[in-house]
PDB file of N, CA and C in Angstrom:
ATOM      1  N   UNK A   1      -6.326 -20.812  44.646  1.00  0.00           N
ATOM      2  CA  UNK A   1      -7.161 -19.612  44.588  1.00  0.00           C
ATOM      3  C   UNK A   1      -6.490 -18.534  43.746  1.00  0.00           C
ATOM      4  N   UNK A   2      -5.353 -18.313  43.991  1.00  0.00           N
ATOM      5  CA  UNK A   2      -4.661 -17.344  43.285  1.00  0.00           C
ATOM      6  C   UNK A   2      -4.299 -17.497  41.643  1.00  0.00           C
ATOM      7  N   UNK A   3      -4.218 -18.998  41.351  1.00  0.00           N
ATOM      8  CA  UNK A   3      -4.356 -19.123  40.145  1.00  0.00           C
ATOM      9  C   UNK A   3      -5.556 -19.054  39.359  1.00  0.00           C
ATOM     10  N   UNK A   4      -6.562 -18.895  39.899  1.00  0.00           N
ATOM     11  CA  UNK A   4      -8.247 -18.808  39.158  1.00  0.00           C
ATOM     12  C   UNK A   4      -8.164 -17.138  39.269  1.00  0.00           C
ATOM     13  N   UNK A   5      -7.678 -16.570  40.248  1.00  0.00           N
ATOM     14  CA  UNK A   5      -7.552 -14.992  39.973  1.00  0.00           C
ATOM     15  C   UNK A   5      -7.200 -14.507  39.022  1.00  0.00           C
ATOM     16  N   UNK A   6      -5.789 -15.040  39.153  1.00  0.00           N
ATOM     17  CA  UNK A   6      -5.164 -15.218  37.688  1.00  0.00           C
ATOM     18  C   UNK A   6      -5.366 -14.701  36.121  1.00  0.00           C
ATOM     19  N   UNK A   7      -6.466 -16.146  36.159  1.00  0.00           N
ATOM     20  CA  UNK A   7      -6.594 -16.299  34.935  1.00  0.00           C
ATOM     21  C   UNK A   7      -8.076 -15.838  34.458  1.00  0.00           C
ATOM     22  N   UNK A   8      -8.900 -15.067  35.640  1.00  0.00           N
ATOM     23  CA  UNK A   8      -9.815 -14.171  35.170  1.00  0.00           C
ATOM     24  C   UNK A   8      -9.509 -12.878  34.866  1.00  0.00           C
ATOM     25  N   UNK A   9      -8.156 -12.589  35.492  1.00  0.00           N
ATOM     26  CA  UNK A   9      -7.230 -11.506  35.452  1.00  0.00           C
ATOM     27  C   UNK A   9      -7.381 -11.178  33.629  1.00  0.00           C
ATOM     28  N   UNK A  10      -6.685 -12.753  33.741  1.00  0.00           N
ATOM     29  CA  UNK A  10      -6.332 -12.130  32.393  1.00  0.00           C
ATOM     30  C   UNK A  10      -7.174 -12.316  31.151  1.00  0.00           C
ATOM     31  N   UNK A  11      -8.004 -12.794  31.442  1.00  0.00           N
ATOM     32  CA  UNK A  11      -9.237 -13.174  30.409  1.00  0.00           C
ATOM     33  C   UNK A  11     -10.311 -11.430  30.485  1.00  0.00           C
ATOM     34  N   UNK A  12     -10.146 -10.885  31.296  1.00  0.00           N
ATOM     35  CA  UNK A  12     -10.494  -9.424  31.291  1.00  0.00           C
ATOM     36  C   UNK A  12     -10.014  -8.974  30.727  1.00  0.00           C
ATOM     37  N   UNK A  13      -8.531  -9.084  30.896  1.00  0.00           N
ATOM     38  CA  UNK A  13      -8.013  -7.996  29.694  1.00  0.00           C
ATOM     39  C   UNK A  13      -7.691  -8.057  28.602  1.00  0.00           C
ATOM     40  N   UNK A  14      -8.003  -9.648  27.968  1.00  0.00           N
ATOM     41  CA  UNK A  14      -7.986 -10.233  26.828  1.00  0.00           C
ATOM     42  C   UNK A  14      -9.531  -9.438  25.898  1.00  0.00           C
ATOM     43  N   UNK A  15     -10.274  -9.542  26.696  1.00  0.00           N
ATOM     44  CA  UNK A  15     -11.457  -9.038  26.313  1.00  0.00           C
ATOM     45  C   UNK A  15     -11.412  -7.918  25.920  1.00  0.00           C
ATOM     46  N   UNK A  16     -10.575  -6.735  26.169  1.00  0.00           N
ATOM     47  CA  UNK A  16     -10.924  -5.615  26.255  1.00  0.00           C
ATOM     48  C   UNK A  16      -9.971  -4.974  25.861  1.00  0.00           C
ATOM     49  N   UNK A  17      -8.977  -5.737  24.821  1.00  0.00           N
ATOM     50  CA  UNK A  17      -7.855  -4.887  24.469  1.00  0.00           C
ATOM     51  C   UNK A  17      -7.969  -5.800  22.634  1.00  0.00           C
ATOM     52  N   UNK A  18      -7.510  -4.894  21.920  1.00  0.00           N
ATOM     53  CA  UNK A  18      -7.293  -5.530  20.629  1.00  0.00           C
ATOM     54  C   UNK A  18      -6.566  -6.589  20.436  1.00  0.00           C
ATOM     55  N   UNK A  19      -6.667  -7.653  19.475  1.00  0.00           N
ATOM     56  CA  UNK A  19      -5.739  -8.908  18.737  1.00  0.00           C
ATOM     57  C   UNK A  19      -4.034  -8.288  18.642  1.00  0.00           C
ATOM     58  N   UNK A  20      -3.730  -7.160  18.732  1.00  0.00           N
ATOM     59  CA  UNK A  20      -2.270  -6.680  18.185  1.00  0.00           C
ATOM     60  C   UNK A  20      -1.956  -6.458  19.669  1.00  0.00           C
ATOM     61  N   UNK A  21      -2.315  -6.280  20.416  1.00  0.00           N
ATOM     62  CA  UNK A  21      -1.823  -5.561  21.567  1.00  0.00           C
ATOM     63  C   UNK A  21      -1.192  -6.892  22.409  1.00  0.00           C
ATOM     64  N   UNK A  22      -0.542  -6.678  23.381  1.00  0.00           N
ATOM     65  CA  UNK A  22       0.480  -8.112  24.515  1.00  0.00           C
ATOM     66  C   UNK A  22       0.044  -8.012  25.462  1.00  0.00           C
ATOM     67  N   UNK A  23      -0.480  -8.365  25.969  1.00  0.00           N
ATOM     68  CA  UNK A  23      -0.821  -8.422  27.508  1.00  0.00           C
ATOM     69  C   UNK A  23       0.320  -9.408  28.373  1.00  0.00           C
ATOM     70  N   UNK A  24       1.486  -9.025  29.453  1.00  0.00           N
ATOM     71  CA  UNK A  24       2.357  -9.568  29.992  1.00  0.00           C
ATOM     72  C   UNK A  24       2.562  -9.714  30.869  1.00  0.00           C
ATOM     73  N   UNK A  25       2.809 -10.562  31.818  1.00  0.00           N
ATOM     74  CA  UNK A  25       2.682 -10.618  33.156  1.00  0.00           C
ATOM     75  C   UNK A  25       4.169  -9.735  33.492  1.00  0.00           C
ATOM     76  N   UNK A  26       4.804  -8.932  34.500  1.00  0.00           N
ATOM     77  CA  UNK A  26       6.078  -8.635  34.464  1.00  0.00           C
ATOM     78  C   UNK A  26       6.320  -9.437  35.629  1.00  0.00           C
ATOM     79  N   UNK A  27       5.729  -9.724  36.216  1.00  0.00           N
ATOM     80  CA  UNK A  27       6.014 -10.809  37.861  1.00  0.00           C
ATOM     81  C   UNK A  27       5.337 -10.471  38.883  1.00  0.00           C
ATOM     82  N   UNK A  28       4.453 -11.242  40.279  1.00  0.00           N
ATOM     83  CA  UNK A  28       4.191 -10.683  41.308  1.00  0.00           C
ATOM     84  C   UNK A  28       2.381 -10.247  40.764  1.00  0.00           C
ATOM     85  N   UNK A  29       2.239  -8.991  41.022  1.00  0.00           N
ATOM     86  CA  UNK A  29       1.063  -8.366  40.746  1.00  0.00           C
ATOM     87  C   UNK A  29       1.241  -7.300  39.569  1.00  0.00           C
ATOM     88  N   UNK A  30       2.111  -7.510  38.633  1.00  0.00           N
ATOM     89  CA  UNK A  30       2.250  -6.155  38.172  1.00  0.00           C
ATOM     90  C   UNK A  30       2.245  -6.888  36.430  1.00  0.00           C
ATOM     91  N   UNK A  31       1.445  -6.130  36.150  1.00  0.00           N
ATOM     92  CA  UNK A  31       1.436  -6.401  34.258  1.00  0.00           C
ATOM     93  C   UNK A  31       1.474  -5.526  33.623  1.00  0.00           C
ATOM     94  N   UNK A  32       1.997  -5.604  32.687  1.00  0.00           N
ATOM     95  CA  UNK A  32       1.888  -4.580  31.448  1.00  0.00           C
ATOM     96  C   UNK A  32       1.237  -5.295  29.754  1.00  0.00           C
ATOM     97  N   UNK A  33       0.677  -3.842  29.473  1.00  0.00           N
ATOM     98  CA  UNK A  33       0.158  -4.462  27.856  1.00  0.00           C
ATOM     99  C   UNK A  33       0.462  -2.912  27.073  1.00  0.00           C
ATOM    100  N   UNK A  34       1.520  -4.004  25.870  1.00  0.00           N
ATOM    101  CA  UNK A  34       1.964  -3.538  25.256  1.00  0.00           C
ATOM    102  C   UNK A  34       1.036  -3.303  23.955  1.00  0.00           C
ATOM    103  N   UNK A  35       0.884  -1.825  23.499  1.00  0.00           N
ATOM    104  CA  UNK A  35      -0.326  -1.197  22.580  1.00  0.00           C
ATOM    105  C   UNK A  35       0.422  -0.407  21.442  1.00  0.00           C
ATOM    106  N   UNK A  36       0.950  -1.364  20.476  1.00  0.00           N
ATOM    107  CA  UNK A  36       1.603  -0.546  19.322  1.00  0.00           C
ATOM    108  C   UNK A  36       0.848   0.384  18.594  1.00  0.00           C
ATOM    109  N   UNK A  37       1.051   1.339  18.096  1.00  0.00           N
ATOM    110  CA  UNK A  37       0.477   2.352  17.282  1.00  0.00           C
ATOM    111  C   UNK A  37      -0.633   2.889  18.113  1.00  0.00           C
ATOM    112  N   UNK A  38      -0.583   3.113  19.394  1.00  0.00           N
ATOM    113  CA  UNK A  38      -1.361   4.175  20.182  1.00  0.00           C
ATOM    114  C   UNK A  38      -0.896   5.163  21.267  1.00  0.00           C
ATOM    115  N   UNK A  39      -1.301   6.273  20.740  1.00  0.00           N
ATOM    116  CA  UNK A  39      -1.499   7.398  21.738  1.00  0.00           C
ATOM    117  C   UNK A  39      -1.389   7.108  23.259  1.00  0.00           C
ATOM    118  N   UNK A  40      -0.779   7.943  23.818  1.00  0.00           N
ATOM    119  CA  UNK A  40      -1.417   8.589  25.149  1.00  0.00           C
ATOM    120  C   UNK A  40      -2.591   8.439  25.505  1.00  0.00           C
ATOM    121  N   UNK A  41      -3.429   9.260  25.032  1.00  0.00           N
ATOM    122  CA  UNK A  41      -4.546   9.266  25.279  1.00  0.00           C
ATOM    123  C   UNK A  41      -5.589   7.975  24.938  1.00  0.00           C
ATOM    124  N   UNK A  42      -5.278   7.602  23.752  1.00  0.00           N
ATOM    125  CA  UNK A  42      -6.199   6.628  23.588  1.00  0.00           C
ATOM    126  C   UNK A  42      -5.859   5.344  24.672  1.00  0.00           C
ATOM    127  N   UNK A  43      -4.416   5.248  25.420  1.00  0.00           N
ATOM    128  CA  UNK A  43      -4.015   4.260  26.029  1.00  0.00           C
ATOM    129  C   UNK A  43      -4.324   4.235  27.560  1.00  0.00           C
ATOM    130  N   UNK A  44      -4.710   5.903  27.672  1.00  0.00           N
ATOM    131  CA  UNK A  44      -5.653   6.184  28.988  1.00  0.00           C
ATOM    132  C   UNK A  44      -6.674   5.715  29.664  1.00  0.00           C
ATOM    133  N   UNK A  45      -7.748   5.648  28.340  1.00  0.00           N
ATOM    134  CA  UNK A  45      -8.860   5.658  27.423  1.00  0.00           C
ATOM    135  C   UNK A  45      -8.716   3.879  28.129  1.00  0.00           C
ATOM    136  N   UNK A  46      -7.940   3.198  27.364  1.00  0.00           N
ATOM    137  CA  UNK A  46      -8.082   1.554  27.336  1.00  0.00           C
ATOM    138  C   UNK A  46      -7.799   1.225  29.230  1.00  0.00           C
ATOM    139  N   UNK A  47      -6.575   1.600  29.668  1.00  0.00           N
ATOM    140  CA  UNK A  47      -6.571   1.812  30.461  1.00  0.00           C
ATOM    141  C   UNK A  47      -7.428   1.661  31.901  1.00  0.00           C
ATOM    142  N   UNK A  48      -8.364   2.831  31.301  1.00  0.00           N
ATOM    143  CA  UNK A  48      -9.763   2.841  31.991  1.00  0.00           C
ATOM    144  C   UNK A  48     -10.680   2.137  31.775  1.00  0.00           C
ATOM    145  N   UNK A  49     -11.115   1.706  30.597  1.00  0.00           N
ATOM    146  CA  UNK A  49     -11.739   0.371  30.477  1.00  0.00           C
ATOM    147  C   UNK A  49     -11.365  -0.827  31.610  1.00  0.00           C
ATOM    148  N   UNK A  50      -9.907  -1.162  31.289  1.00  0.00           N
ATOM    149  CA  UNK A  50      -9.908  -2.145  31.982  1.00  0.00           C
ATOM    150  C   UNK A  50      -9.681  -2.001  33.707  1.00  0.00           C
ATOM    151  N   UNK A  51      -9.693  -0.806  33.936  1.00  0.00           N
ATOM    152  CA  UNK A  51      -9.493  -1.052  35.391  1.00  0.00           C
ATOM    153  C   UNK A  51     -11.072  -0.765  35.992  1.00  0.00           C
ATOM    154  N   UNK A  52     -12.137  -0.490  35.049  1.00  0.00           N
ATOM    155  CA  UNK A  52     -13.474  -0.850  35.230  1.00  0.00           C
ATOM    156  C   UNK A  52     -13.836  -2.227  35.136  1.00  0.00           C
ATOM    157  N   UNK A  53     -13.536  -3.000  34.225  1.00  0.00           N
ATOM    158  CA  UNK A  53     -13.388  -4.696  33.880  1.00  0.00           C
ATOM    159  C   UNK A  53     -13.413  -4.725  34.823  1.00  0.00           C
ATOM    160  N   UNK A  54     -12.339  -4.717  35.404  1.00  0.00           N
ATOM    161  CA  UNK A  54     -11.431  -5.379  36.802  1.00  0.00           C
ATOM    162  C   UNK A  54     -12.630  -5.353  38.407  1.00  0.00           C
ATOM    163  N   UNK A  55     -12.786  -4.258  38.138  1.00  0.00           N
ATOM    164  CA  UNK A  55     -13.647  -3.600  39.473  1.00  0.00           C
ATOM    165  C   UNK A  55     -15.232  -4.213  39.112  1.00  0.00           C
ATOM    166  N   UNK A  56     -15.494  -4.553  38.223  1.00  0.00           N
ATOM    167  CA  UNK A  56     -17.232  -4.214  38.058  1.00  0.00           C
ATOM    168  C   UNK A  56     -18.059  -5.795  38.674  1.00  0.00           C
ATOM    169  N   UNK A  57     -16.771  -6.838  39.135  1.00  0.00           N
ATOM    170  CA  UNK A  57     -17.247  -8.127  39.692  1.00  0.00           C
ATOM    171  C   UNK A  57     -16.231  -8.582  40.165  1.00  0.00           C
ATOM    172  N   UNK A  58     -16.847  -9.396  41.151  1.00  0.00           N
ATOM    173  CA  UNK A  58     -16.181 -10.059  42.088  1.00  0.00           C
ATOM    174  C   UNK A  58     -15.257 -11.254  41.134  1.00  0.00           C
ATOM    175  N   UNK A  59     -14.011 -11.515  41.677  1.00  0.00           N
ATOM    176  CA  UNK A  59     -13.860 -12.769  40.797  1.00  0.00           C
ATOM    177  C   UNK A  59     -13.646 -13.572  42.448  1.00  0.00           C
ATOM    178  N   UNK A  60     -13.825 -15.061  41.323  1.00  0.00           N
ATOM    179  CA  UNK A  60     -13.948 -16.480  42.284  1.00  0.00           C
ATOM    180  C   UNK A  60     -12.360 -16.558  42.199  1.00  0.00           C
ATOM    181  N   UNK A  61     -12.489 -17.178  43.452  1.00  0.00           N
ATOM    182  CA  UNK A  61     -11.297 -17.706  44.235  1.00  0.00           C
ATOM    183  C   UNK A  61     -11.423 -18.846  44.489  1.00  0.00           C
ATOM    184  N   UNK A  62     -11.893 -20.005  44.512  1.00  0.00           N
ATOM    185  CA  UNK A  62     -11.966 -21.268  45.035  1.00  0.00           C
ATOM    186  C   UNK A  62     -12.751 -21.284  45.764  1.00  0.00           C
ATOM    187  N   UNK A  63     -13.582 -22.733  46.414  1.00  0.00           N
ATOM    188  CA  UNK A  63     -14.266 -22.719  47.355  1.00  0.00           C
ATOM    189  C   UNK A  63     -14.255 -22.321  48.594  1.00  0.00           C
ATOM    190  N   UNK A  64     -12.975 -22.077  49.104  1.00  0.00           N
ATOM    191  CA  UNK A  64     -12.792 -22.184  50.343  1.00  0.00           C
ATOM    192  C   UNK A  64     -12.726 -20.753  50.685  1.00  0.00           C
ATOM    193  N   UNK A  65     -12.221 -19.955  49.682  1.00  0.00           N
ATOM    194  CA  UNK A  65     -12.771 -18.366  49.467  1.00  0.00           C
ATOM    195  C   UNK A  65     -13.454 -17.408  49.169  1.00  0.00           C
ATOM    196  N   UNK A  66     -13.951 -18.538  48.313  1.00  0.00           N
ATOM    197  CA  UNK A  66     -15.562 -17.563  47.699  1.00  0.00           C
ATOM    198  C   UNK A  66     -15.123 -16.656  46.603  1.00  0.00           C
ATOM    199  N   UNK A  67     -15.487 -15.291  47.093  1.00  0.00           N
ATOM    200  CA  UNK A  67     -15.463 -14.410  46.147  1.00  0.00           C
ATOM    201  C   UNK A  67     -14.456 -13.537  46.671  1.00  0.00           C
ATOM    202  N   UNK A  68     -13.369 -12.626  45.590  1.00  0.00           N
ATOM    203  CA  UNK A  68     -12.882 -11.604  46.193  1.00  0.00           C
ATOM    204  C   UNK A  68     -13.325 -10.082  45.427  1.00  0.00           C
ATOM    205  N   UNK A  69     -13.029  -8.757  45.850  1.00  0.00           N
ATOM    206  CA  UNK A  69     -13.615  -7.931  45.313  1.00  0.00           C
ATOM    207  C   UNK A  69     -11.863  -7.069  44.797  1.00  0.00           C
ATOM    208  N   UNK A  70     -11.733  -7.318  43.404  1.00  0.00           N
ATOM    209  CA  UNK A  70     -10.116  -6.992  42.883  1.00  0.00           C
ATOM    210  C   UNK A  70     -10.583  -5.940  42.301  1.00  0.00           C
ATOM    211  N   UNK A  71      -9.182  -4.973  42.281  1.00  0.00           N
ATOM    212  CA  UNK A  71      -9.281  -3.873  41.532  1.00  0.00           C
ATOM    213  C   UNK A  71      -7.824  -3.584  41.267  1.00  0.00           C
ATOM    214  N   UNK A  72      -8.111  -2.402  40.197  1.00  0.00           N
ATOM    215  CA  UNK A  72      -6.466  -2.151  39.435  1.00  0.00           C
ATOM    216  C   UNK A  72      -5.943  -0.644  39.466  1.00  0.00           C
ATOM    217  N   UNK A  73      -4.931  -0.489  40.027  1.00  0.00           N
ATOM    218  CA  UNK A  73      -4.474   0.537  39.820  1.00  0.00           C
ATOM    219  C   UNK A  73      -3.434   0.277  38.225  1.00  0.00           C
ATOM    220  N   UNK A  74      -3.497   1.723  37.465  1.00  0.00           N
ATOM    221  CA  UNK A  74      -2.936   1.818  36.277  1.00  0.00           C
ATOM    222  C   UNK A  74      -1.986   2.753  36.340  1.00  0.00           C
ATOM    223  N   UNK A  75      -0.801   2.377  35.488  1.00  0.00           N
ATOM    224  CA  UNK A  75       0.093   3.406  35.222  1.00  0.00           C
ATOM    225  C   UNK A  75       0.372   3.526  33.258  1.00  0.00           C
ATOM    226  N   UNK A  76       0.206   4.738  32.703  1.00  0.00           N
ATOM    227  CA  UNK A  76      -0.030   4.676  31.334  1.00  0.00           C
ATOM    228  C   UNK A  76       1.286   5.696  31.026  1.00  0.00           C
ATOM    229  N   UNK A  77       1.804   5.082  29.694  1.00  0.00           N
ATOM    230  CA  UNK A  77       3.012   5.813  29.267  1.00  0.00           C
ATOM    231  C   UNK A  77       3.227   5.074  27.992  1.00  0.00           C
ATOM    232  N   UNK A  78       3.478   6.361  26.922  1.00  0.00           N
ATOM    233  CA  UNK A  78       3.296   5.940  25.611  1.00  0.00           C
ATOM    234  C   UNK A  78       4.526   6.500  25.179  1.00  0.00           C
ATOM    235  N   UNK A  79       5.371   5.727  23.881  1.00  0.00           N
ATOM    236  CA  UNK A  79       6.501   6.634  22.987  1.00  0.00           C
ATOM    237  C   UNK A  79       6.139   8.246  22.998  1.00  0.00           C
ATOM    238  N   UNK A  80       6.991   8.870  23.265  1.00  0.00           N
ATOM    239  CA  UNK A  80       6.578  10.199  23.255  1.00  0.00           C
ATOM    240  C   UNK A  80       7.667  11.107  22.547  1.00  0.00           C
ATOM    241  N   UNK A  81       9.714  10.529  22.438  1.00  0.00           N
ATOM    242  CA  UNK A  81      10.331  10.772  21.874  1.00  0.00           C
ATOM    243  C   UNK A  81      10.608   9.896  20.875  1.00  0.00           C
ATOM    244  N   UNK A  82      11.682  10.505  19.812  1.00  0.00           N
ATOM    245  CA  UNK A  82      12.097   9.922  18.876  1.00  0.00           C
ATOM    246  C   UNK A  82      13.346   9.036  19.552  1.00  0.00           C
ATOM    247  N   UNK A  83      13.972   9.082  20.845  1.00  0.00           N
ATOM    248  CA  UNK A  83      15.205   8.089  21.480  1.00  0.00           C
ATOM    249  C   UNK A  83      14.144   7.752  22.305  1.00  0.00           C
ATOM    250  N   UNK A  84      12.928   7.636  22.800  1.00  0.00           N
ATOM    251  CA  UNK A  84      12.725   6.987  24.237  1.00  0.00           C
ATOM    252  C   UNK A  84      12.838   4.764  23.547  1.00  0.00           C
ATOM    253  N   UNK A  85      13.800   4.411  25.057  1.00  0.00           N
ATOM    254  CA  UNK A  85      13.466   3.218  24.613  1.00  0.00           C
ATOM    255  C   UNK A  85      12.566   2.120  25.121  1.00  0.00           C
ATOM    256  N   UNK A  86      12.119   1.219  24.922  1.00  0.00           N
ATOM    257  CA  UNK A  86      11.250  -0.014  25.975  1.00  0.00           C
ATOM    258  C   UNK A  86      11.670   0.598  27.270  1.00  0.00           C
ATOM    259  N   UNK A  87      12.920   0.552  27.937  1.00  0.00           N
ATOM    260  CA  UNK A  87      12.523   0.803  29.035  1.00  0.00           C
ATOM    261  C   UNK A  87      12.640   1.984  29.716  1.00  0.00           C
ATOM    262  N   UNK A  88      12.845   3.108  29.001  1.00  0.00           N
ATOM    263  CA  UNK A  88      12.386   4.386  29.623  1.00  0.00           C
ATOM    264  C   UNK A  88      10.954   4.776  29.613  1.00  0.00           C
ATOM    265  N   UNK A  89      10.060   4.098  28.607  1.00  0.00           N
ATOM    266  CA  UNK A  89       8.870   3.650  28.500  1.00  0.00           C
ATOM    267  C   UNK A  89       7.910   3.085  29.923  1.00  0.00           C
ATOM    268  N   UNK A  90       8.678   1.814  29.994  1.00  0.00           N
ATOM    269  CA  UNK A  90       8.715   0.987  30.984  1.00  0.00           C
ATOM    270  C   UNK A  90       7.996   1.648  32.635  1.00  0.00           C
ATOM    271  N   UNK A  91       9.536   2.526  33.065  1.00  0.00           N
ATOM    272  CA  UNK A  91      10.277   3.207  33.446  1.00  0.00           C
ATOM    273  C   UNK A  91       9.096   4.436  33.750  1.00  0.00           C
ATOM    274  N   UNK A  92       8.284   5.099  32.893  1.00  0.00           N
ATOM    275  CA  UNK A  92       7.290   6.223  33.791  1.00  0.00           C
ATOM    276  C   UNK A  92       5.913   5.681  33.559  1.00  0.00           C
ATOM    277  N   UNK A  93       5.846   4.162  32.759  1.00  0.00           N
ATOM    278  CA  UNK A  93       4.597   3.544  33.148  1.00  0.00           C
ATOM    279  C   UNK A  93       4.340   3.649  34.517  1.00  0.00           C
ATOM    280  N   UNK A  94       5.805   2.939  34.824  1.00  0.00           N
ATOM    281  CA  UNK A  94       5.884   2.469  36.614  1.00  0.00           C
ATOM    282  C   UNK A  94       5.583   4.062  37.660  1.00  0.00           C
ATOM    283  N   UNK A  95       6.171   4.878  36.841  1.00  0.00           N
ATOM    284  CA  UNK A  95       6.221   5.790  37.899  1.00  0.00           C
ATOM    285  C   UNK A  95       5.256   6.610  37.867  1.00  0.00           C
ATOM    286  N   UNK A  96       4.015   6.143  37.006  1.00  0.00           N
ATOM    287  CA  UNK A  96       2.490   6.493  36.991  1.00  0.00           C
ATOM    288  C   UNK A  96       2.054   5.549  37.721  1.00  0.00           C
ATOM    289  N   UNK A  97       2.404   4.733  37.904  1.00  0.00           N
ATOM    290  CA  UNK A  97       1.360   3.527  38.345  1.00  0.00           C
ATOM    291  C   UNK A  97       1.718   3.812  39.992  1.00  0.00           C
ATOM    292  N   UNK A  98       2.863   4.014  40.458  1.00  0.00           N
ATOM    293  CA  UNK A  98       2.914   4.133  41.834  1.00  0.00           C
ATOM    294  C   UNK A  98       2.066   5.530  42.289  1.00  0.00           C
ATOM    295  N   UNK A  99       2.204   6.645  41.357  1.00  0.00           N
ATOM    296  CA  UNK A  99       1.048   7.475  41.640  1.00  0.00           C
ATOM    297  C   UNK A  99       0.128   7.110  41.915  1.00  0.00           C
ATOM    298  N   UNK A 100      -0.600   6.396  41.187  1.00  0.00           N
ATOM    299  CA  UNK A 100      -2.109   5.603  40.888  1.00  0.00           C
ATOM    300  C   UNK A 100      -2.145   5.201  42.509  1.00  0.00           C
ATOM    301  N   UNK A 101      -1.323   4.753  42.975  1.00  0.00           N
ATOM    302  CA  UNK A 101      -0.997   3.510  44.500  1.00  0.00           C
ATOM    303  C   UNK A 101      -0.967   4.881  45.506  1.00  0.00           C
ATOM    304  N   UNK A 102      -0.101   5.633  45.301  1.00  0.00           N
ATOM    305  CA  UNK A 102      -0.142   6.821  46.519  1.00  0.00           C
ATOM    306  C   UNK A 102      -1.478   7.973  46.535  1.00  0.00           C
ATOM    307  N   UNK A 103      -2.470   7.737  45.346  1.00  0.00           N
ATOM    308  CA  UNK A 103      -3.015   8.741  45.581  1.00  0.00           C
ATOM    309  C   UNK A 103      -4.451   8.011  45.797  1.00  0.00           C
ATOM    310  N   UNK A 104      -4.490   6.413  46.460  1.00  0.00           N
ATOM    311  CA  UNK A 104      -5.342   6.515  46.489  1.00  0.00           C
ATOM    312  C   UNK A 104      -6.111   4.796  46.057  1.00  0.00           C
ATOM    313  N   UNK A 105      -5.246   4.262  45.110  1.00  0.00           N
ATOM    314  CA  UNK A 105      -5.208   3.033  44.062  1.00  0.00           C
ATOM    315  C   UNK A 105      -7.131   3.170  43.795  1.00  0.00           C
ATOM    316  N   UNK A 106      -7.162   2.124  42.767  1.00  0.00           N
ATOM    317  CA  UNK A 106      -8.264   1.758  41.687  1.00  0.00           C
ATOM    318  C   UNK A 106      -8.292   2.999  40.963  1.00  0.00           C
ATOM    319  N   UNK A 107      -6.752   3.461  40.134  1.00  0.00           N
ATOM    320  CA  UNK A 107      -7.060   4.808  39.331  1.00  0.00           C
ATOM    321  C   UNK A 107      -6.038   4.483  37.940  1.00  0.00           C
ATOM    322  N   UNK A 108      -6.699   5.227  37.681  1.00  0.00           N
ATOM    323  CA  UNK A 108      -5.585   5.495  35.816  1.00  0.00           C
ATOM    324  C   UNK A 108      -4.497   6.606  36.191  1.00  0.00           C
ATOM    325  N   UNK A 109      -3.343   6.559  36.341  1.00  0.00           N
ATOM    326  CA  UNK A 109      -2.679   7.795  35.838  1.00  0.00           C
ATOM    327  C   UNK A 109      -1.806   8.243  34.655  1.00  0.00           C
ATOM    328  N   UNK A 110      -1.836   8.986  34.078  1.00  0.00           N
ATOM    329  CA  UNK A 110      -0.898   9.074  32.728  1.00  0.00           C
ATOM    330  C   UNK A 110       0.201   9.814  33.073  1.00  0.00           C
ATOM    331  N   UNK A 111       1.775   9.092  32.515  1.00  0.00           N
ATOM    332  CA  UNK A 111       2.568   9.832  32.562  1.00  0.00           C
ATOM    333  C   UNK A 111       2.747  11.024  32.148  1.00  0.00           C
ATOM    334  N   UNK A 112       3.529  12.046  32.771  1.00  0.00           N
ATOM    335  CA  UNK A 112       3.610  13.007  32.157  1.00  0.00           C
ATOM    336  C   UNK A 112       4.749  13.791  31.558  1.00  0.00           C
ATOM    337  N   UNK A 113       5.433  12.876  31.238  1.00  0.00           N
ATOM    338  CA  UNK A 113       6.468  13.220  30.136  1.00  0.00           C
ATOM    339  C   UNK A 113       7.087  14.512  29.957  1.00  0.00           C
TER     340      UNK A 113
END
């Protein structure tokens, strides 16, 4: 079951993000997609797209589960200095995304740098 989640998981966000961009599993429940040459804002923007994807249908789980009703909390964080590196990047994705989780989850939050 968890592998058909999976891989509607990620066929959502294949859909809904450009050919240049990475979509990565980091382990567990937690992914990141990496969006070269974009903004903050525009990465908000995508962001929110996909955590609508995510929410707007049930995905299948196997027979024996049926349907489940998934949703995404987001954490967004873009280059913002001339030293920030991958993982200070990384680093207030995460610490948007646990916002996203304490205030509530199925939300976008943008770091705020």
């Amino acid at each position: 079951a968890g592998d058909s989640v999976l891989r509607e998981f990620a066929s959502r966000v294949r859909r809904n993000i450009r050919g240049i961009d990475l979509p990565c599993r980091l382990g567990g429940e937690e992914f990141v997609v990496v969006m070269p040459d974009t903004d903050l804002a525009k990465a908000y923007l995508v962001g929110e797209r996909l955590r609508q994807c995510i929410a707007a249908a049930p995905f299948y789980a196997g027979e024996r589960i049926g349907t489940l009703e998934v949703t995404a909390s987001v954490g967004v964080a873009a280059l913002e200095f001339a030293d920030d590196t991958p993982e200070l990047i990384l680093k207030r994705a995460d610490q948007a995304l646990y916002c996203a989780k304490r205030d509530g989850r199925n939300r976008v939050v943008a770091d705020a740098a």
